[in-house]
C-alpha atoms as a PDB file:
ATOM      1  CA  UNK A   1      -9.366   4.254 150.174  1.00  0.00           C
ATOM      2  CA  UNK A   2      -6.106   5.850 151.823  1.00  0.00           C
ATOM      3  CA  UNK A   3      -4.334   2.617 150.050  1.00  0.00           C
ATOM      4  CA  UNK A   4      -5.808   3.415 147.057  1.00  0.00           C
ATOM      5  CA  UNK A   5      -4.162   6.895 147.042  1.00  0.00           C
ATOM      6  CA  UNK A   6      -1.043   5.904 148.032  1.00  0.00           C
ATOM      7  CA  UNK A   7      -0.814   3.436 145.321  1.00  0.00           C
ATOM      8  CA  UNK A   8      -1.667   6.214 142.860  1.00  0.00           C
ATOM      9  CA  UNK A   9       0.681   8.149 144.387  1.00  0.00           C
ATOM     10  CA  UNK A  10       3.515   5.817 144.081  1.00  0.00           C
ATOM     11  CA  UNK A  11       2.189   4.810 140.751  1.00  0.00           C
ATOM     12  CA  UNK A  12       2.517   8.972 140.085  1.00  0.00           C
ATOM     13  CA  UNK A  13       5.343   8.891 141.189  1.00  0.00           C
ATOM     14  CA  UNK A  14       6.967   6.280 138.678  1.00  0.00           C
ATOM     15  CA  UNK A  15       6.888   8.900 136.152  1.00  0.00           C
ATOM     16  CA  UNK A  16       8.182  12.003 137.844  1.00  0.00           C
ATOM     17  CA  UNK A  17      11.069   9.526 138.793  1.00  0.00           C
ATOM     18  CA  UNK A  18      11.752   9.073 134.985  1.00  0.00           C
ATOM     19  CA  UNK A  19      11.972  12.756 134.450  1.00  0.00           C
ATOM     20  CA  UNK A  20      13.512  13.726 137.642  1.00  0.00           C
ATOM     21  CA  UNK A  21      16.570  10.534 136.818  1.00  0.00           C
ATOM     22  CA  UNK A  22      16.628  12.308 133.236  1.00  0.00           C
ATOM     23  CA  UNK A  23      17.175  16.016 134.324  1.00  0.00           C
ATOM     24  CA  UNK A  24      19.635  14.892 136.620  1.00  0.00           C
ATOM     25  CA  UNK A  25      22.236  12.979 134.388  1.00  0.00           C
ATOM     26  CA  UNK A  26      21.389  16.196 132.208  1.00  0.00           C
ATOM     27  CA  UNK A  27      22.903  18.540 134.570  1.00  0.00           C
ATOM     28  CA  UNK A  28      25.549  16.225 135.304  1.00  0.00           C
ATOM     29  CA  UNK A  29      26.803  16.220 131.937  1.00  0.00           C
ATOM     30  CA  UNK A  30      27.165  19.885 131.686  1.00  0.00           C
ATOM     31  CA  UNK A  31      26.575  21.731 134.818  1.00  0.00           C
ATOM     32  CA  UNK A  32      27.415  25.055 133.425  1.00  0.00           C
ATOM     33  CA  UNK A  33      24.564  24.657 130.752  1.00  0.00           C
ATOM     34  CA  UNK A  34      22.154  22.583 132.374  1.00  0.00           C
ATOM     35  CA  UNK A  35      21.729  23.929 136.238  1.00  0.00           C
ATOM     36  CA  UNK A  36      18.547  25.595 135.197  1.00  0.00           C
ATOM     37  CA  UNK A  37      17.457  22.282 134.920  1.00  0.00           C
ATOM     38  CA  UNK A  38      17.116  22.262 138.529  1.00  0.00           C
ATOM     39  CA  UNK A  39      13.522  23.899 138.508  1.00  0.00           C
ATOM     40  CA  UNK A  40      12.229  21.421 136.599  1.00  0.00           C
ATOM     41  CA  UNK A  41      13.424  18.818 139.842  1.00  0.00           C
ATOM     42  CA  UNK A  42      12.347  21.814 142.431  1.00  0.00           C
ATOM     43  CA  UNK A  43       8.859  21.773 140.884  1.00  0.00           C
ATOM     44  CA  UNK A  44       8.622  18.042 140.720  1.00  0.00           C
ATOM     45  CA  UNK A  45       9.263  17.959 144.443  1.00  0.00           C
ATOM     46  CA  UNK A  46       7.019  20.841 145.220  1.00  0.00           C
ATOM     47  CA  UNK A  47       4.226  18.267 143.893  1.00  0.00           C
ATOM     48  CA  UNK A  48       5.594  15.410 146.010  1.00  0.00           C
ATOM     49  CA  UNK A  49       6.045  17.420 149.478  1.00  0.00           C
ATOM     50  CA  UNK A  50       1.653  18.712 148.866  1.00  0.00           C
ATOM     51  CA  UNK A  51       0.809  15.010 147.538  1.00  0.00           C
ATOM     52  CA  UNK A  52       2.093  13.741 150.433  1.00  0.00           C
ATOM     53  CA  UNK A  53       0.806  16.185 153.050  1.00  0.00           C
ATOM     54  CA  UNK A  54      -2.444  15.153 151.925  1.00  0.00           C
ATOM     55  CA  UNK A  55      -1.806  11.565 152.247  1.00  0.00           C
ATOM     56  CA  UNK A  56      -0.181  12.144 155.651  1.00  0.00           C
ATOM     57  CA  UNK A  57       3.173  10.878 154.604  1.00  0.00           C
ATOM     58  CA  UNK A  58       4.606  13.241 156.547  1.00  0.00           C
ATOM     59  CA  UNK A  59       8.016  11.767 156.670  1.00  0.00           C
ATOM     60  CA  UNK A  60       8.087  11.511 152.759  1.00  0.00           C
ATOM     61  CA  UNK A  61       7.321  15.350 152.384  1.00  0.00           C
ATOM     62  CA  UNK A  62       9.751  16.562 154.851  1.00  0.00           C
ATOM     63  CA  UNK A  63      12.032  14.576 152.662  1.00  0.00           C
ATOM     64  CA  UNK A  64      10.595  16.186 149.350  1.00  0.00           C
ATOM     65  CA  UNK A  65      10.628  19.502 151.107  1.00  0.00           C
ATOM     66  CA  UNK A  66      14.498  19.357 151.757  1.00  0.00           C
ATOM     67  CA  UNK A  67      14.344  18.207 148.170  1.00  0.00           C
ATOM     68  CA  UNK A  68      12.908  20.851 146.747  1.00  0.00           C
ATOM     69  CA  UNK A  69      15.350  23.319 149.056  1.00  0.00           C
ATOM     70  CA  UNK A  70      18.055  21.922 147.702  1.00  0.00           C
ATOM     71  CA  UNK A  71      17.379  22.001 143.707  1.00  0.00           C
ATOM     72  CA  UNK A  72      16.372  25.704 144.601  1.00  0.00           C
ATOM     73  CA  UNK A  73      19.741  26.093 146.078  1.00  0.00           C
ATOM     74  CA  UNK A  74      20.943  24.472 143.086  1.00  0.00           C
ATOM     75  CA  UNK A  75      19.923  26.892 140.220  1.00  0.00           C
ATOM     76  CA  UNK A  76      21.893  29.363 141.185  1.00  0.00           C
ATOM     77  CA  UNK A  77      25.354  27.498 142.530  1.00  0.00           C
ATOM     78  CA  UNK A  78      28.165  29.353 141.478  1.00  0.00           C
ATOM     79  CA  UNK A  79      31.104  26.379 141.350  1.00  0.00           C
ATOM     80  CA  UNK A  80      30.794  22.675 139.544  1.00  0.00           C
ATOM     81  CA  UNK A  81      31.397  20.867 143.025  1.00  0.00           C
ATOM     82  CA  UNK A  82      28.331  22.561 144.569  1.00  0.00           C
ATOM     83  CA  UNK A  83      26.242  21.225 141.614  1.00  0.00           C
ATOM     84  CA  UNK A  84      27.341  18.470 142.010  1.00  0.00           C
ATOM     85  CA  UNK A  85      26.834  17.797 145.978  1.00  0.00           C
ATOM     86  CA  UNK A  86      23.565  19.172 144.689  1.00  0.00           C
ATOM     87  CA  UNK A  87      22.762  16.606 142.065  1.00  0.00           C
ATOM     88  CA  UNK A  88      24.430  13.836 144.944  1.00  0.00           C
ATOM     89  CA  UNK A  89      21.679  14.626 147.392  1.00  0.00           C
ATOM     90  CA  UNK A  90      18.696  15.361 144.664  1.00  0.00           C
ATOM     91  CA  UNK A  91      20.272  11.097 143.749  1.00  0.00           C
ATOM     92  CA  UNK A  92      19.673  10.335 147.681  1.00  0.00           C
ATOM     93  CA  UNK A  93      16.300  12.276 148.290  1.00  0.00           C
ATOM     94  CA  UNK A  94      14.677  10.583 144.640  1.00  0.00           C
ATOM     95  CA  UNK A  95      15.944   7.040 145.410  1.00  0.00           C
ATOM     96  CA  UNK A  96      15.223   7.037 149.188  1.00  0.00           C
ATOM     97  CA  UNK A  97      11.615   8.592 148.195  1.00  0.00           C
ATOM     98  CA  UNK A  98      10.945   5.771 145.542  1.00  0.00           C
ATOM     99  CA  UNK A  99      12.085   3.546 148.516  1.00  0.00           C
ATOM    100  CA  UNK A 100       9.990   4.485 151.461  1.00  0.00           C
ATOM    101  CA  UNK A 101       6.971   4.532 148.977  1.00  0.00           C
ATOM    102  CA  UNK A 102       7.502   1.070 147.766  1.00  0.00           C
ATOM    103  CA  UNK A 103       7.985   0.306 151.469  1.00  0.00           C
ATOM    104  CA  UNK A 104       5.337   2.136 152.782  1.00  0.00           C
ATOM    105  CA  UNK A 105       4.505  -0.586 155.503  1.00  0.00           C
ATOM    106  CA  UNK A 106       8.003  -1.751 156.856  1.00  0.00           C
ATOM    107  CA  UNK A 107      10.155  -0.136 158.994  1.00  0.00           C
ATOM    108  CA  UNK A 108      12.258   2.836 157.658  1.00  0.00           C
ATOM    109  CA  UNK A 109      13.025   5.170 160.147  1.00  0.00           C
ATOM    110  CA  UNK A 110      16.666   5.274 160.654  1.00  0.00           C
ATOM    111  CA  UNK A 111      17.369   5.202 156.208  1.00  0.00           C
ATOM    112  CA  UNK A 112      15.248   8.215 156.725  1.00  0.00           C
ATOM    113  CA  UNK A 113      17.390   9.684 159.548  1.00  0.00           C
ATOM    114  CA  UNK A 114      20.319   9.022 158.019  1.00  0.00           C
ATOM    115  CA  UNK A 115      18.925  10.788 154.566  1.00  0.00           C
ATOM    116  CA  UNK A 116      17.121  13.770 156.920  1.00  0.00           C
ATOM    117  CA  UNK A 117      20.819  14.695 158.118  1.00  0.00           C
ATOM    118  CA  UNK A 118      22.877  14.183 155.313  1.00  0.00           C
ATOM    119  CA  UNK A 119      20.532  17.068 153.000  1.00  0.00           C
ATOM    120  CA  UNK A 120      19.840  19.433 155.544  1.00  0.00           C
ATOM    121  CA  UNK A 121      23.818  19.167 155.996  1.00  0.00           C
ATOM    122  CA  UNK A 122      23.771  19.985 151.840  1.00  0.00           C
ATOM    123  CA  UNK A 123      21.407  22.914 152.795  1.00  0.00           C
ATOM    124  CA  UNK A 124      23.460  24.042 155.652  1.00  0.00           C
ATOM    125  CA  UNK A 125      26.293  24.301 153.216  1.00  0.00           C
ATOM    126  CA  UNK A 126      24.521  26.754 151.223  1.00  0.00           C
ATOM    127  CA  UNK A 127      24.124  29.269 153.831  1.00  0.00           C
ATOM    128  CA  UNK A 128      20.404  27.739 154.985  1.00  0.00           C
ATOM    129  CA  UNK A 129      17.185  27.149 153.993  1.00  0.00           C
ATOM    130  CA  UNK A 130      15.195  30.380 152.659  1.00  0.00           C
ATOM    131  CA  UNK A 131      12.700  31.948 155.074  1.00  0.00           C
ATOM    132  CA  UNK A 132       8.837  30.322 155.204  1.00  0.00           C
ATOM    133  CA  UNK A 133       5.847  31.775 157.124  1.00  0.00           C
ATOM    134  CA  UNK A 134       3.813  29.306 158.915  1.00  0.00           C
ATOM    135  CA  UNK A 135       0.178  28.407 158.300  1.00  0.00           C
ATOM    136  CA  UNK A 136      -0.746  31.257 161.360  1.00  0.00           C
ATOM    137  CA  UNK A 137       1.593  33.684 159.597  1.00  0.00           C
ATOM    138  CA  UNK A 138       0.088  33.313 156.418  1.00  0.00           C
ATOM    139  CA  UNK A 139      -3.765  33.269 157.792  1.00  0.00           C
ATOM    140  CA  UNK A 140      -2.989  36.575 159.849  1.00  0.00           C
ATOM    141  CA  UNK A 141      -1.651  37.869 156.409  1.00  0.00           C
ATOM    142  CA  UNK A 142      -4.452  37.113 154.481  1.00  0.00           C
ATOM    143  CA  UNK A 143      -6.661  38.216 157.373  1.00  0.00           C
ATOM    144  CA  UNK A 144      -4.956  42.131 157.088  1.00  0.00           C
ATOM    145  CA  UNK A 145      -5.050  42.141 153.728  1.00  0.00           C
ATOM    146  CA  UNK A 146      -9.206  41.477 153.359  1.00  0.00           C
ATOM    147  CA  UNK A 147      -9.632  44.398 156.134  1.00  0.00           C
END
């Protein structure tokens, strides 16, 4: 069963990858124009970071997570190299994705390492990742709120 779902998953995931390679070369030919086109990538990886959660793919939506950071940060870059160093990492956290999913039974720890570092380094450049609450946080939140 848990095969089953990854393999719909990765078959899922086939056709974001489309779309996602697509709005990329987009903003890369006018990054002016196109950085809006970021969302549409943010989104995407929104969808990857949950679907994997609930496959317990844990490493893959930490991944998707810093993806998702980073085409945030993206949108509203100010200069044509930090688009770009975003669109560079958004090419690194797509491709390694596709890979560890293809890969899902081997050995990949230390490509994701090396990935893990270099975009949290992209989001470090940006002045950080934006705040979160944590599944307490937002539980005590929703707890006040039905009082």
């Amino acid at each position: 069963m848990h095969t089953q779902k990854i393999q719909e998953f990765i078959d899922e995931m086939s056709g974001f990858a489309e779309t996602a390679e697509q709005t990329l070369s987009k903003i890369e030919e006018d990054p002016d124009l196109n950085k809006s086109l970021f969302s549409v990538f943010q989104s995407r990886m929104f969808t990857i970071r949950g679907t994997a959660q609930q496959l317990s793919l844990s490493h893959i939506a930490e991944i998707a997570g810093l993806g998702e950071e980073i085409a945030v940060k993206g949108t509203t870059a100010e200069k044509r190299s930090q688009i770009r160093k975003c669109v560079g990492a958004l090419w690194d956290a797509l491709t390694t994705v596709k890979y560890l999913l293809q890969h899902i039974d081997e050995e990949t720890s230390e490509e994701q390492k090396i990935l893990i570092n270099r975009l949290q380094a992209t989001i470090r450049a940006f002045g950080g990742a934006r705040e979160t609450l944590s599944t307490d946080e937002i539980a005590a939140m929703l707890k006040a709120r039905d009082q």
